[in-house]
Protein backbone atom coordinates (compact mmCIF):
# COMPACT_ATOMS: atom_id res chain seq x y z
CA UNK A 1 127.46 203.78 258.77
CA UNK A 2 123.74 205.07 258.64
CA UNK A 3 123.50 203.78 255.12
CA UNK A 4 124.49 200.62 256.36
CA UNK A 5 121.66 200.63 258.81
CA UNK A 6 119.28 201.66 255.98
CA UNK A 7 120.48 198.55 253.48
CA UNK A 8 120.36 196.52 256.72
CA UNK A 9 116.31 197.30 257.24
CA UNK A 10 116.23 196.92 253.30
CA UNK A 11 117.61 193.74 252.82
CA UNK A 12 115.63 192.16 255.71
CA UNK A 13 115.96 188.65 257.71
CA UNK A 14 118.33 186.11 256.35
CA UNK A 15 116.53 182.39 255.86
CA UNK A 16 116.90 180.82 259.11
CA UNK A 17 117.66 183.45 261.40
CA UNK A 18 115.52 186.26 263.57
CA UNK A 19 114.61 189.65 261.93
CA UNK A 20 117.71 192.03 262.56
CA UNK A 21 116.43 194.77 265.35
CA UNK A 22 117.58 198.27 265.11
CA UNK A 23 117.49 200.18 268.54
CA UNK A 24 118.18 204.07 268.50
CA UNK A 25 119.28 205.30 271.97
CA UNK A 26 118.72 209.12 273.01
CA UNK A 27 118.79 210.98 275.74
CA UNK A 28 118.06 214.99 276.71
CA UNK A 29 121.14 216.64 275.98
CA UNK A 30 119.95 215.22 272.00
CA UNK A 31 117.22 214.50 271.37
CA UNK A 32 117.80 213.27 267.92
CA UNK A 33 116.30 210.22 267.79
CA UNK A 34 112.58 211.06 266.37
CA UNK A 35 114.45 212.86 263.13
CA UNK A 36 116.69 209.67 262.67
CA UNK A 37 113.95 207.74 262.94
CA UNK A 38 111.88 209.89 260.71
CA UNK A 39 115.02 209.17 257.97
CA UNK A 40 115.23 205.58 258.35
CA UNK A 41 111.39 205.37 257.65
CA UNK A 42 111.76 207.20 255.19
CA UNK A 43 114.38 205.56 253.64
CA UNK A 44 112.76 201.89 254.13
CA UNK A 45 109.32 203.07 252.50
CA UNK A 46 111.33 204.41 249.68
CA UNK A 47 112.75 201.36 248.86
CA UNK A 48 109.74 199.30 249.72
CA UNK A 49 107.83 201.37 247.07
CA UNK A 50 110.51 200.99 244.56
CA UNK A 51 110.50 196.87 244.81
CA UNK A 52 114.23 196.74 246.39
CA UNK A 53 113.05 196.21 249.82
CA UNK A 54 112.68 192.20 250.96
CA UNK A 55 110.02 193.82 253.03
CA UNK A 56 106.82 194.25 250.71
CA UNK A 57 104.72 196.02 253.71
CA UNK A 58 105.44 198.65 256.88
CA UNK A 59 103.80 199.02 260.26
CA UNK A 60 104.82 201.67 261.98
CA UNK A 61 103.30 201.54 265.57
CA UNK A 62 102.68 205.32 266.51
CA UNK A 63 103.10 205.72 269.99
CA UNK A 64 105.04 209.28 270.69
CA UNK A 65 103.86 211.18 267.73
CA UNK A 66 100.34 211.20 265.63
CA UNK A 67 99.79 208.80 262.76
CA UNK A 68 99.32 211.93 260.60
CA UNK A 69 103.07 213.04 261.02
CA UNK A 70 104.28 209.74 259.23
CA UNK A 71 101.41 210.04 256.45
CA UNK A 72 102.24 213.74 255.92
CA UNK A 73 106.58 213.38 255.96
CA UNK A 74 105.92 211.44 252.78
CA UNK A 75 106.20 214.01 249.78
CA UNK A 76 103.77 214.00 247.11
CA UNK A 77 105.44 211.68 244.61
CA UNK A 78 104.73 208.79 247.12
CA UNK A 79 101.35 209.68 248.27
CA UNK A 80 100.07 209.91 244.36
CA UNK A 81 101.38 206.28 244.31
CA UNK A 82 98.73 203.62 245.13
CA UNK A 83 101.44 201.47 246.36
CA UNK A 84 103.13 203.36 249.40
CA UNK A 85 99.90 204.10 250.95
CA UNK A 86 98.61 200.30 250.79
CA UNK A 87 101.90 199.48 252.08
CA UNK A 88 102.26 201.41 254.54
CA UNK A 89 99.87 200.61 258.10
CA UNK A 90 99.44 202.44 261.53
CA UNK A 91 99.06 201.25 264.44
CA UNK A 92 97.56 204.32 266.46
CA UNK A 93 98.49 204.08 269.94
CA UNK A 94 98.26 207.85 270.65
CA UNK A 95 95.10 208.98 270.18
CA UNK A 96 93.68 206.50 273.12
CA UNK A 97 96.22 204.73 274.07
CA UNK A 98 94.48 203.72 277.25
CA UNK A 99 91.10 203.54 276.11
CA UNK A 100 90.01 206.40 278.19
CA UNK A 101 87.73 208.09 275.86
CA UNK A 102 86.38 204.70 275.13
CA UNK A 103 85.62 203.94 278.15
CA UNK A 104 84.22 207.58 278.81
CA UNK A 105 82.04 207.70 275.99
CA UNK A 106 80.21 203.54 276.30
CA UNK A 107 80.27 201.34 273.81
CA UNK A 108 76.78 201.29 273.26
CA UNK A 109 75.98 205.20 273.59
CA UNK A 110 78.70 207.45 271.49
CA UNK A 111 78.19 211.25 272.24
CA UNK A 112 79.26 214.07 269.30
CA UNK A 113 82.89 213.56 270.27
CA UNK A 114 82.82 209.60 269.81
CA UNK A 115 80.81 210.05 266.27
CA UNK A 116 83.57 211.70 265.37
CA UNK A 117 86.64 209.56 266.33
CA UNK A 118 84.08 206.91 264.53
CA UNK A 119 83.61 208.54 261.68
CA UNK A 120 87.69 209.02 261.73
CA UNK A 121 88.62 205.59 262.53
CA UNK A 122 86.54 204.43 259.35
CA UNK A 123 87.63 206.94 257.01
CA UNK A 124 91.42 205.77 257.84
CA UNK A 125 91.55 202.59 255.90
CA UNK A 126 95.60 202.44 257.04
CA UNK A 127 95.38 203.09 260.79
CA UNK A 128 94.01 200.63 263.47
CA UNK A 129 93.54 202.25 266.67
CA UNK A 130 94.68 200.23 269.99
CA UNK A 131 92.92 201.35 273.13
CA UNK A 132 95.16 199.40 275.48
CA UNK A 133 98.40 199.33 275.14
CA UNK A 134 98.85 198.01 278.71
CA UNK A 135 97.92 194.49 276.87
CA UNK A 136 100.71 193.54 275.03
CA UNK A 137 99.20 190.18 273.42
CA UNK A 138 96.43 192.34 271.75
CA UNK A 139 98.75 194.55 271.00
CA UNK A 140 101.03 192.36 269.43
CA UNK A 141 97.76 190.83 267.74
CA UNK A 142 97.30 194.32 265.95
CA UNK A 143 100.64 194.95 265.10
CA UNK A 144 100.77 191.42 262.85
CA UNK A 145 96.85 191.99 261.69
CA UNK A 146 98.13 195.32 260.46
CA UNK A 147 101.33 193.76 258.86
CA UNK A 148 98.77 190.91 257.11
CA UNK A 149 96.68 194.14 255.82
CA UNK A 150 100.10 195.96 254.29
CA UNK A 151 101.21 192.55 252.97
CA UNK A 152 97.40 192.22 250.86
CA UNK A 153 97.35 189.11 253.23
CA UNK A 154 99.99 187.58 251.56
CA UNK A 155 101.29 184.37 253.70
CA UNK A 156 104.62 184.15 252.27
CA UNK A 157 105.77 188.13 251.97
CA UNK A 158 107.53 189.69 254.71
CA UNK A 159 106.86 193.16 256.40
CA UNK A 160 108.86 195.32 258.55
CA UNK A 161 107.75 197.22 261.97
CA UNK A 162 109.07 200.20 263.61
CA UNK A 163 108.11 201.45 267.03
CA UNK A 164 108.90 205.24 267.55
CA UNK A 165 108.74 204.87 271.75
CA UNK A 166 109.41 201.67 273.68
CA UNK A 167 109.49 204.08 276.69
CA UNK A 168 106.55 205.05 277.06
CA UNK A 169 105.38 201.30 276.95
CA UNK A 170 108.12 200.94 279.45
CA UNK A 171 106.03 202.90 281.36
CA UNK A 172 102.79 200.54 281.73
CA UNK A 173 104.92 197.20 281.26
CA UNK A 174 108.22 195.52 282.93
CA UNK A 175 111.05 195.09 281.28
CA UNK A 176 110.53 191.21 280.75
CA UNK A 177 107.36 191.74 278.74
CA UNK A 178 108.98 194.08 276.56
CA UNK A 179 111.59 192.16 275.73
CA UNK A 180 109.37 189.24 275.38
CA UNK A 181 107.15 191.27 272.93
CA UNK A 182 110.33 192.34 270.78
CA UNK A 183 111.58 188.40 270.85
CA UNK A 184 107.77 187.60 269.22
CA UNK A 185 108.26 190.08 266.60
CA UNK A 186 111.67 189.03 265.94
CA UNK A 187 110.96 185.78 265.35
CA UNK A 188 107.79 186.08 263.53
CA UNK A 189 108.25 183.75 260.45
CA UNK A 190 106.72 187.27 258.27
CA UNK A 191 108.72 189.77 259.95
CA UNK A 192 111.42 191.02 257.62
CA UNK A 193 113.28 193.93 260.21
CA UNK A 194 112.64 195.70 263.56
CA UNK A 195 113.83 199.17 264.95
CA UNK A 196 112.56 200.80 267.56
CA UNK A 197 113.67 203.74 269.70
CA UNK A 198 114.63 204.07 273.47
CA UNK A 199 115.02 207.26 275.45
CA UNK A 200 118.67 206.07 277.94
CA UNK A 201 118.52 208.82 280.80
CA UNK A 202 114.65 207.71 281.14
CA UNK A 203 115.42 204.82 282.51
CA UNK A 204 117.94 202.57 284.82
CA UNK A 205 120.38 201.50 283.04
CA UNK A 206 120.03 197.65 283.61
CA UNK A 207 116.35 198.24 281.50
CA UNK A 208 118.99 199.71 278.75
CA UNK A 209 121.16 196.62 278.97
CA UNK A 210 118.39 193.83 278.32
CA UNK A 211 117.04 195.98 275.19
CA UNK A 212 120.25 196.41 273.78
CA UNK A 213 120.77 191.87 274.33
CA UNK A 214 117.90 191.80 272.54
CA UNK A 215 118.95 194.17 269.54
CA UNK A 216 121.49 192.64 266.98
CA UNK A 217 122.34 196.35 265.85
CA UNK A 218 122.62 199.57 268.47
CA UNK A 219 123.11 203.31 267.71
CA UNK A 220 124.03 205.39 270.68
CA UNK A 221 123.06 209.38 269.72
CA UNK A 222 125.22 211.63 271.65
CA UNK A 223 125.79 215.03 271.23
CA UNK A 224 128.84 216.60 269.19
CA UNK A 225 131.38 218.22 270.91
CA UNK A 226 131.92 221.73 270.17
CA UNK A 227 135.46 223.48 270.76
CA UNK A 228 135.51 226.86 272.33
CA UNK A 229 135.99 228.28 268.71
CA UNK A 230 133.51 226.47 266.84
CA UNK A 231 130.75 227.53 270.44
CA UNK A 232 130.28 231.03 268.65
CA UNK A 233 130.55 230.05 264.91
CA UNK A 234 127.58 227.78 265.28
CA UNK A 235 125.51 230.34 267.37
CA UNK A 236 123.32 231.47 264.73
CA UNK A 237 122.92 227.91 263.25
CA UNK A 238 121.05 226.09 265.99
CA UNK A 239 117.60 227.43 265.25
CA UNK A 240 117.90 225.22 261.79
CA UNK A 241 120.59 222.64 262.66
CA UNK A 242 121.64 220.16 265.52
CA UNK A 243 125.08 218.38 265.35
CA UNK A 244 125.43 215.22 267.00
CA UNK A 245 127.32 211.27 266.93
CA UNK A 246 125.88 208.05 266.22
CA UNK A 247 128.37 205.32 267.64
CA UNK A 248 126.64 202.21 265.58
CA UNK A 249 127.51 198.78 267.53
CA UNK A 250 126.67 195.69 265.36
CA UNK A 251 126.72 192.31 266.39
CA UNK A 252 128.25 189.66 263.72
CA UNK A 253 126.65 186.47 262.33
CA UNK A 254 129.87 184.64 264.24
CA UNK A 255 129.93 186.26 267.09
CA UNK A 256 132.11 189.39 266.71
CA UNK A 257 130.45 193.29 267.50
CA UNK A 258 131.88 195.94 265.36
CA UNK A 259 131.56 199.72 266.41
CA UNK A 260 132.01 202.81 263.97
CA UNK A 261 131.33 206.73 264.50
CA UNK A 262 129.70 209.08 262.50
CA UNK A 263 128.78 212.30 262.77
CA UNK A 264 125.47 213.86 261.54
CA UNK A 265 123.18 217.33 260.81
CA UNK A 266 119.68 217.64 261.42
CA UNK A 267 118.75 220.26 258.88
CA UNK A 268 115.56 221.64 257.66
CA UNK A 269 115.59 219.40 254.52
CA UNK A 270 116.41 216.09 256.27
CA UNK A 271 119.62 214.35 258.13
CA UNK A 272 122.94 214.09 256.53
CA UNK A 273 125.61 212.30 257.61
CA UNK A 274 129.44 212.67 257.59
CA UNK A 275 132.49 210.51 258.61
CA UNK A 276 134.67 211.90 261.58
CA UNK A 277 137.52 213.53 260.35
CA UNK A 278 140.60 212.31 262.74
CA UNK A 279 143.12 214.42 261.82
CA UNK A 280 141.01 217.74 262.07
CA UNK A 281 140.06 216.39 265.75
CA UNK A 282 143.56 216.25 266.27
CA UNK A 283 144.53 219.41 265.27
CA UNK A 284 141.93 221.17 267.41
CA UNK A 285 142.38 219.11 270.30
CA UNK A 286 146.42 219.91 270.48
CA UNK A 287 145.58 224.19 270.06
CA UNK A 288 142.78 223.52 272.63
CA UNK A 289 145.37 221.53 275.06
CA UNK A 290 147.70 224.29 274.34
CA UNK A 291 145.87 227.29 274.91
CA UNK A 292 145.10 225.69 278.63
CA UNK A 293 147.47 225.98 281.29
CA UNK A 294 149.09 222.32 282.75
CA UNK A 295 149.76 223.94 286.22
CA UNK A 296 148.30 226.47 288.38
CA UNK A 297 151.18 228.45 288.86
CA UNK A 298 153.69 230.52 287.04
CA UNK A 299 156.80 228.97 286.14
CA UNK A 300 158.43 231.88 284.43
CA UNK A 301 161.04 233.81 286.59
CA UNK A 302 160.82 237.49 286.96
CA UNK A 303 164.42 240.04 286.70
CA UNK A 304 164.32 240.18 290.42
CA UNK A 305 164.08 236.73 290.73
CA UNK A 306 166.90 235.69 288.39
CA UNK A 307 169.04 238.45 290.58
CA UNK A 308 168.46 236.55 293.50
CA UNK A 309 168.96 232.92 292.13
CA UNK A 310 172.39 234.43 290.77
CA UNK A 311 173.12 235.36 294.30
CA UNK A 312 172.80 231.54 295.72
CA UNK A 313 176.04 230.15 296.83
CA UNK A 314 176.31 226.86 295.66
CA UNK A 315 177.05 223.68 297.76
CA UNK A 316 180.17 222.25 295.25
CA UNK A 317 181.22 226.19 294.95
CA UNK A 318 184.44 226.31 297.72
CA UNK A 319 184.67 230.25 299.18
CA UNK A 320 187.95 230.94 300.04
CA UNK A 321 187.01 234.20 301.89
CA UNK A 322 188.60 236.72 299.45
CA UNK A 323 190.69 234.24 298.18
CA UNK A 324 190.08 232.28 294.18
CA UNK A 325 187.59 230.10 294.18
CA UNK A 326 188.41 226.68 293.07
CA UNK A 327 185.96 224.65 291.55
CA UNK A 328 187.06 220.70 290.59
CA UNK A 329 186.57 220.41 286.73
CA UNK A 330 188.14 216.44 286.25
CA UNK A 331 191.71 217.63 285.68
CA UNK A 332 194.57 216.69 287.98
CA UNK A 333 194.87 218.73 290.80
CA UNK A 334 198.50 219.98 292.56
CA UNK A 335 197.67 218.60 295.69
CA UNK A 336 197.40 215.15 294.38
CA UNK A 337 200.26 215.27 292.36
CA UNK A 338 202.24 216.54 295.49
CA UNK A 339 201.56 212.87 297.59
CA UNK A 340 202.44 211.19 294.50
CA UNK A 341 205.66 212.72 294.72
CA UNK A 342 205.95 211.93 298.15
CA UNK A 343 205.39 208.56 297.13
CA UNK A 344 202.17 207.56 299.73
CA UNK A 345 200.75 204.72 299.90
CA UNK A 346 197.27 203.72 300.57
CA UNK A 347 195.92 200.51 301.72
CA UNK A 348 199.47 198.87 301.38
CA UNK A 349 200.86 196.08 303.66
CA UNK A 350 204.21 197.15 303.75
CA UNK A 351 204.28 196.98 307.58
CA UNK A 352 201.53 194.25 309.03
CA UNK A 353 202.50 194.89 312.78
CA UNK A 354 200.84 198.12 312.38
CA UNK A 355 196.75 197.55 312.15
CA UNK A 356 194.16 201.35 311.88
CA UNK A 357 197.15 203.41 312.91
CA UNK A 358 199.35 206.04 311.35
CA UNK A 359 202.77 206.32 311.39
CA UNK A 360 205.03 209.33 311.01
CA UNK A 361 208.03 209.59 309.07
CA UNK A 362 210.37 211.93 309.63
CA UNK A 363 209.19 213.93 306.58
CA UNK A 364 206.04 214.59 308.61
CA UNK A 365 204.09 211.86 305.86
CA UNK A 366 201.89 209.41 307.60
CA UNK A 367 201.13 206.21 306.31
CA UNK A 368 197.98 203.96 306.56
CA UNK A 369 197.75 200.11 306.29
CA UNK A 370 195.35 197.66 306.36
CA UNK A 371 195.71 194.21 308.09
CA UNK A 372 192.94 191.75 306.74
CA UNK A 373 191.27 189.30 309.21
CA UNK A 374 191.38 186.04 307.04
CA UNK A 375 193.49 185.33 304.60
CA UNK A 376 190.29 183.72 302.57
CA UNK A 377 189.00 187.13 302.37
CA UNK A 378 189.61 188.63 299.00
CA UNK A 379 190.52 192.44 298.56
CA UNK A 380 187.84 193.22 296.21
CA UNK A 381 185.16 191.24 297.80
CA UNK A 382 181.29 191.76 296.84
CA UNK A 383 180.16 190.12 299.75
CA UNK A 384 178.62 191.56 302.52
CA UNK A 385 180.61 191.19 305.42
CA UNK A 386 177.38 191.61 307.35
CA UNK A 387 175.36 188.76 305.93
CA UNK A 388 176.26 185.76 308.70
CA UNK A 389 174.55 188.28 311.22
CA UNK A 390 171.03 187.59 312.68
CA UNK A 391 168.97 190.83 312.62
C-alpha cells in the first residue's frame, strides 16, 4: 500500500479536482513518521528527476529538521545531476522560525553572527528562510514563490509540497488557519500533491479529526505487536531496526474510503515494507491464547478428591439400608406389572357417585375416580382452568 501512496504523489492532481493530500499520523510509542517521510521524498524526487512525476518541482517546507538533512539524504547520483537540485526548494523554517535572531541582531546593523547567516542565506540558492511562521499568508506566499523558483517560473507546470511538522505550527496557529492554509495549497491551480505529517498524542483529538477531513489519503503509524516469543528474538535488533503498521485510509473519487494494513522495517539502508501475513497471525495468536489460562482456578481434580466425589450418594440412587440398591433404568418394573394384574384403574368413571375418594375392595385394592365438573370440559384440555380468574 506504500507504493500506492508513492504513485499517488507521482501521478499528481487529476484535471478538475484538488491536489490529493497525504497526512502521516505518529505518535510516541513510534515515532516513525520522519523516516516514512524521509522515503516518500525520496521516492517523489526520484521520479521527479527521472521525468515520470506530473510534478516537475518540490518544496519541502523544513520545519522539524534542518534543510541540510533533505539536501544530504540524496545520494550522489542525484546531487551530480543539475536537475534534482534546481528542482528541489526549501523553505527554512528552522533556523529562525520566529525571527528572533532577526530581530536580535537589527536590520540595519548585522553583528559577526548575522554576516554569517547572510553570507549563508545567499550562498543557498535553494532555501528561502521564513522568519515568521506565526504568519501564515507570508508563509503561504513563500511556499508558492519557492514552488515558482523549482518550476523555472513556469505558469503551466505543477509542483508538489511536503511539510515535515504541522504540529509545531499547530503550536503558534488554531486549528482553522491550518486547515485553511492546507485548503489554499490544495487548491492551488500549480499544486500537483500535498503530504504533510502530524504527531496524534500531541494533540486533542478533535484537532486530529479536522486534518484528517481535510486529507483525501491517511496513514495511521502504530507500532507492531510483538508476541512473547518474538520480545527476545528481536532484542538485539532494535539498535538498527523498528517494526511498526501503517493502516492507509483512502477516500474514493465517489465517495467510498478503503483501508489496508501493512507492515514495515526501518533499517539502516531505508524502509521496506511487507504485507501482513494472516495466517501466521493466526497461528501465533491461537499458541499465545493457549499457553494463557481462561480461569483463575484449577479445574483438574486431585486422587483425594476423586475419592471423595466417589463417596457422594446420589439423589436418584435409592439406599435400601443393607439391602440392593435399585436404580430405574426404563425397563418394566414388578411392581407395575403387579397392579396391572390386579387390573387398577386410574382416572376411570366406572362409579360417578364416588368424587376424590377411595374405595376398598375386598382384595385390599383401592380405586380412584374422577368426576368432571362440566360436561363441555374435555379430558385432555390445554386450557388453563385458571384463566377466567382476576389476579
Amino acid at each position: 500500500m506504500a507504493e500506492a501512496v508513492a504513485r499517488l504523489l507521482r501521478d499528481g492532481v487529476v484535471v478538475g479536482e484538488q491536489a490529493p493530500a497525504v497526512m502521516l499520523c505518529d505518535s510516541l510509542q513510534t515515532r516513525a513518521a520522519p523516516a516514512l517521510f524521509t522515503h516518500f521524498f525520496a521516492s517523489l524526487t526520484s521520479n521527479i528527476a527521472a521525468g515520470r512525476a506530473q510534478a516537475k518541482g518540490l518544496v519541502v517546507v523544513a520545519l522539524r529538521s534542518t534543510p541540510e538533512s533533505y539536501t544530504s539524504s540524496l545520494d550522489t547520483e542525484k546531487k551530480s545531476r543539475s536537475s534534482p537540485g534546481h528542482c528541489l526548494q526549501l523553505v527554512d523554517c528552522y533556523t529562525d522560525p520566529l525571527g528572533w535572531n532577526e530581530r536580535i541582531q537589527g536590520a540595519e546593523k548585522l553583528g559577526e553572527e548575522g554576516q554569517r547567516h547572510t553570507e549563508l542565506e545567499a550562498s543557498s540558492a535553494y532555501s528561502t528562510l521564513c522568519h515568521d511562521i506565526s504568519d501564515l499568508n507570508s508563509l503561504l506566499s513563500i511556499v508558492l514563490r519557492s514552488g515558482q523558483a523549482a518550476v523555472n517560473q513556469q505558469s503551466k507546470a505543477h509542483f508538489a509540497v511536503l511539510i515535515d511538522s504541522i504540529s509545531f505550527l499547530l503550536h503558534y496557529q488554531s486549528v482553522a488557519a491550518i486547515t485553511n492554509f492546507l485548503s489554499a495549497l490544495r487548491s492551488h491551480e500549480q499544486v500537483s500533491a500535498l503530504m504533510w505529517v502530524v504527531h496524534g498524542d500531541l494533540h486533542e483529538a478533535r484537532v486530529v479529526a479536522s486534518l484528517e477531513y481535510v486529507a483525501t489519503t491517511v496513514i495511521h503509524i502504530k507500532p507492531q505487536i510483538h508476541l512473547p516469543g518474538q520480545m527476545l528474538e528481536t532484542q538485539h535488533k532494535r539498535e538498527t531496526r523498528h517494526y511498526g503498521r501503517i493502516y492507509v485510509r483512502q477516500k474514493k473519487r465517489n465517495g467510498r474510503v478503503r483501508e489496508q494494513v501493512e507492515e514495515f522495517q526501518i533499517e539502516n539502508s531505508g524502509v521496506k515494507f511487507a504485507p501482513v501475513t494472516l495466517m501466521t497471525e493466526m497461528h501465533q495468536a491461537v499458541s499465545l491464547i493457549s499457553s494463557i489460562p481462561k480461569v483463575q482456578f484449577n479445574l483438574e481434580l486431585s486422587d483425594k478428591e476423586r475419592e471423595d466425589r466417589s463417596k457422594v450418594v446420589l439423589p436418584f440412587e435409592h439406599q435400601g439400608d443393607g439391602k440392593e440398591v435399585r436404580i430405574y433404568d426404563g425397563r418394566p418394573d414388578s411392581v407395575q406389572s403387579t397392579f396391572g394384574s390386579l387390573n387398577v384403574v386410574n382416572g376411570g368413571s366406572r362409579h360417578p357417585e364416588v368424587v376424590g375418594s377411595v374405595a376398598h375392595k375386598p382384595s385390599g385394592v383401592g380405586e380412584i375416580h374422577y368426576l368432571r365438573d362440566s360436561d363441555d370440559e374435555r379430558p385432555d384440555s390445554d386450557e388453563d382452568p385458571d384463566d377466567d380468574l382476576d389476579i
